[in-house]
C-alpha atoms as a PDB file:
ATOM      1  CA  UNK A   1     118.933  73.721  83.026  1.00  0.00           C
ATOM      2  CA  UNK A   2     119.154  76.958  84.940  1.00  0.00           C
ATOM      3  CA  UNK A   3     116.303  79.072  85.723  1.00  0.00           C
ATOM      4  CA  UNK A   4     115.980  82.904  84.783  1.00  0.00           C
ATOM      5  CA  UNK A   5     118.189  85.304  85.167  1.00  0.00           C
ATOM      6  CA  UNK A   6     118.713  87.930  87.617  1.00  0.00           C
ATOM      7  CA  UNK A   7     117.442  90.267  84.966  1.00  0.00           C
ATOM      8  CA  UNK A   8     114.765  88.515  84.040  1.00  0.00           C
ATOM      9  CA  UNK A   9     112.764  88.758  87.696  1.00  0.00           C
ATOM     10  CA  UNK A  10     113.870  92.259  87.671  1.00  0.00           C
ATOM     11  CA  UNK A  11     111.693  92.553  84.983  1.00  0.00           C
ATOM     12  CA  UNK A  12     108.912  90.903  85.859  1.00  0.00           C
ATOM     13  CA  UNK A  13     108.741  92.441  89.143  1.00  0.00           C
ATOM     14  CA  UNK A  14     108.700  95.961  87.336  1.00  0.00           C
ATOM     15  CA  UNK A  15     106.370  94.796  85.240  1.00  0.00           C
ATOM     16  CA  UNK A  16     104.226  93.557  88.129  1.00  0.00           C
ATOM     17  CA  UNK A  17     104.535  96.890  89.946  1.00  0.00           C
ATOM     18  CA  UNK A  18     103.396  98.674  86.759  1.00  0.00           C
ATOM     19  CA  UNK A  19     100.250  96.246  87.009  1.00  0.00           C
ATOM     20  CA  UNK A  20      99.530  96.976  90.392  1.00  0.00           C
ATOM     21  CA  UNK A  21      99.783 100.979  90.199  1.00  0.00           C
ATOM     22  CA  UNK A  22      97.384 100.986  87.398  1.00  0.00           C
ATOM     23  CA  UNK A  23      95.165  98.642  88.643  1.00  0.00           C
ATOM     24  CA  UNK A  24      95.455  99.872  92.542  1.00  0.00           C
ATOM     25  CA  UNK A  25      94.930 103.788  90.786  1.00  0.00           C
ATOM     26  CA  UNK A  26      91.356 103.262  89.019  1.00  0.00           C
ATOM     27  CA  UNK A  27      90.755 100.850  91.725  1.00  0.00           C
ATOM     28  CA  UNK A  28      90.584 103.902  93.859  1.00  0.00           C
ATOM     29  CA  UNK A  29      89.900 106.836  91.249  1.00  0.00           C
ATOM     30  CA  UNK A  30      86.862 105.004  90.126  1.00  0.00           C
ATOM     31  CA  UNK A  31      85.026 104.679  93.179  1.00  0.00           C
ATOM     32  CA  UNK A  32      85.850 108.120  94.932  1.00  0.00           C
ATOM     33  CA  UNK A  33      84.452 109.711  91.415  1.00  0.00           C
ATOM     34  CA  UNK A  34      81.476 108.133  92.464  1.00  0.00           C
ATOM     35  CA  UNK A  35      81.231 108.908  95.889  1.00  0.00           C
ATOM     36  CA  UNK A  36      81.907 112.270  94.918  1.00  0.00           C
ATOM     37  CA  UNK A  37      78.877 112.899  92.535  1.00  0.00           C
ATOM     38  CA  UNK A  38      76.275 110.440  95.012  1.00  0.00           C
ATOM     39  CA  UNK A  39      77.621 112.836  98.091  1.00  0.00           C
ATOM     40  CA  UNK A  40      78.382 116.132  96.053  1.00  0.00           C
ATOM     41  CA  UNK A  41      82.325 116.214  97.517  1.00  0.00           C
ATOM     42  CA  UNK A  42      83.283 119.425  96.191  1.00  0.00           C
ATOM     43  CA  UNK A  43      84.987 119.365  92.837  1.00  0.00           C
ATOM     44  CA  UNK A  44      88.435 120.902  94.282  1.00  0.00           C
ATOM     45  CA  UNK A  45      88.452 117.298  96.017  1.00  0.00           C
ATOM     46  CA  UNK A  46      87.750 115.609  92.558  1.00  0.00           C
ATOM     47  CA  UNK A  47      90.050 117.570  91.132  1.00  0.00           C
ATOM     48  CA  UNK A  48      92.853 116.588  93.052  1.00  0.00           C
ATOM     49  CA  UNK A  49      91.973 113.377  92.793  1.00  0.00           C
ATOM     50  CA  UNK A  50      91.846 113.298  89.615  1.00  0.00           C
ATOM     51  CA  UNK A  51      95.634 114.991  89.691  1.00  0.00           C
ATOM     52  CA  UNK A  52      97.150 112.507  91.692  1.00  0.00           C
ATOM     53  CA  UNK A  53      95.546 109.617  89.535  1.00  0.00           C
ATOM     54  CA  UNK A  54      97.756 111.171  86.312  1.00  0.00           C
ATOM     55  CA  UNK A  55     100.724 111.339  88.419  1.00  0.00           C
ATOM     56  CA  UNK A  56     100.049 107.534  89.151  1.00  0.00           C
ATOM     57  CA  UNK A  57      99.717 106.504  85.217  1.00  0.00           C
ATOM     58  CA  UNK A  58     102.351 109.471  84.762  1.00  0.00           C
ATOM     59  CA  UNK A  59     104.717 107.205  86.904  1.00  0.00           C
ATOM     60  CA  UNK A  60     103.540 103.560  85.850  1.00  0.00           C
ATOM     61  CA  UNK A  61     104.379 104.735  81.961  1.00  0.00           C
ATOM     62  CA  UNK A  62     107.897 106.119  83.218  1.00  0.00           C
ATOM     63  CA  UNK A  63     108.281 102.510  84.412  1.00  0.00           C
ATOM     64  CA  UNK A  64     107.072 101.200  81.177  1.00  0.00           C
ATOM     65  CA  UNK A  65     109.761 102.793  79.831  1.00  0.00           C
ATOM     66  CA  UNK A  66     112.653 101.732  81.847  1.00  0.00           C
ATOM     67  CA  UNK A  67     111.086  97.867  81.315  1.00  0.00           C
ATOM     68  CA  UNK A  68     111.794  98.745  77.366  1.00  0.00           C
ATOM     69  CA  UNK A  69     114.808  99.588  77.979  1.00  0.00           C
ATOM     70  CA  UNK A  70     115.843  96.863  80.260  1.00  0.00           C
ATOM     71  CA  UNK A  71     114.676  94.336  77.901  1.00  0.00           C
ATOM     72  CA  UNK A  72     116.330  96.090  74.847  1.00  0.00           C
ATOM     73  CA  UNK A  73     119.823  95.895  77.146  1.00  0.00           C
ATOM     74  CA  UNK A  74     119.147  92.229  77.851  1.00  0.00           C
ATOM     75  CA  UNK A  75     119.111  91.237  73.749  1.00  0.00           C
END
């Protein structure tokens, strides 16, 4: 019995990457939101924040994407 395929753990580390961008993105979106209303940052600040958390679920659906596809190849 062999174990899984090269393809297979290139999968699942995409797949765990996508998990950690997503997770890692609100894990700091979330509280700077909050530090920005309890310290009044100025909204340009949230703003951008706010920018660079789309690119981050931008990117993390792009890799959702290529995992479909992988998959899809593999069948």
């Amino acid at each position: 019995m062999t174990g899984p395929s090269d393809q297979d753990r290139r999968i699942a580390r995409t797949q765990r990457n996508v998990a950690l961008t997503i997770l890692g993105t609100f894990a700091i979106w979330l509280p700077l939101q909050w530090a920005g209303a309890a310290y009044g940052l100025p909204p340009r600040w949230l703003a951008l924040a706010d920018l660079v958390a789309l690119a981050a679920l931008a990117f993390a659906l792009i890799m959702l994407l290529r995992v479909r596809k992988m998959r899809r190849e593999k069948e």
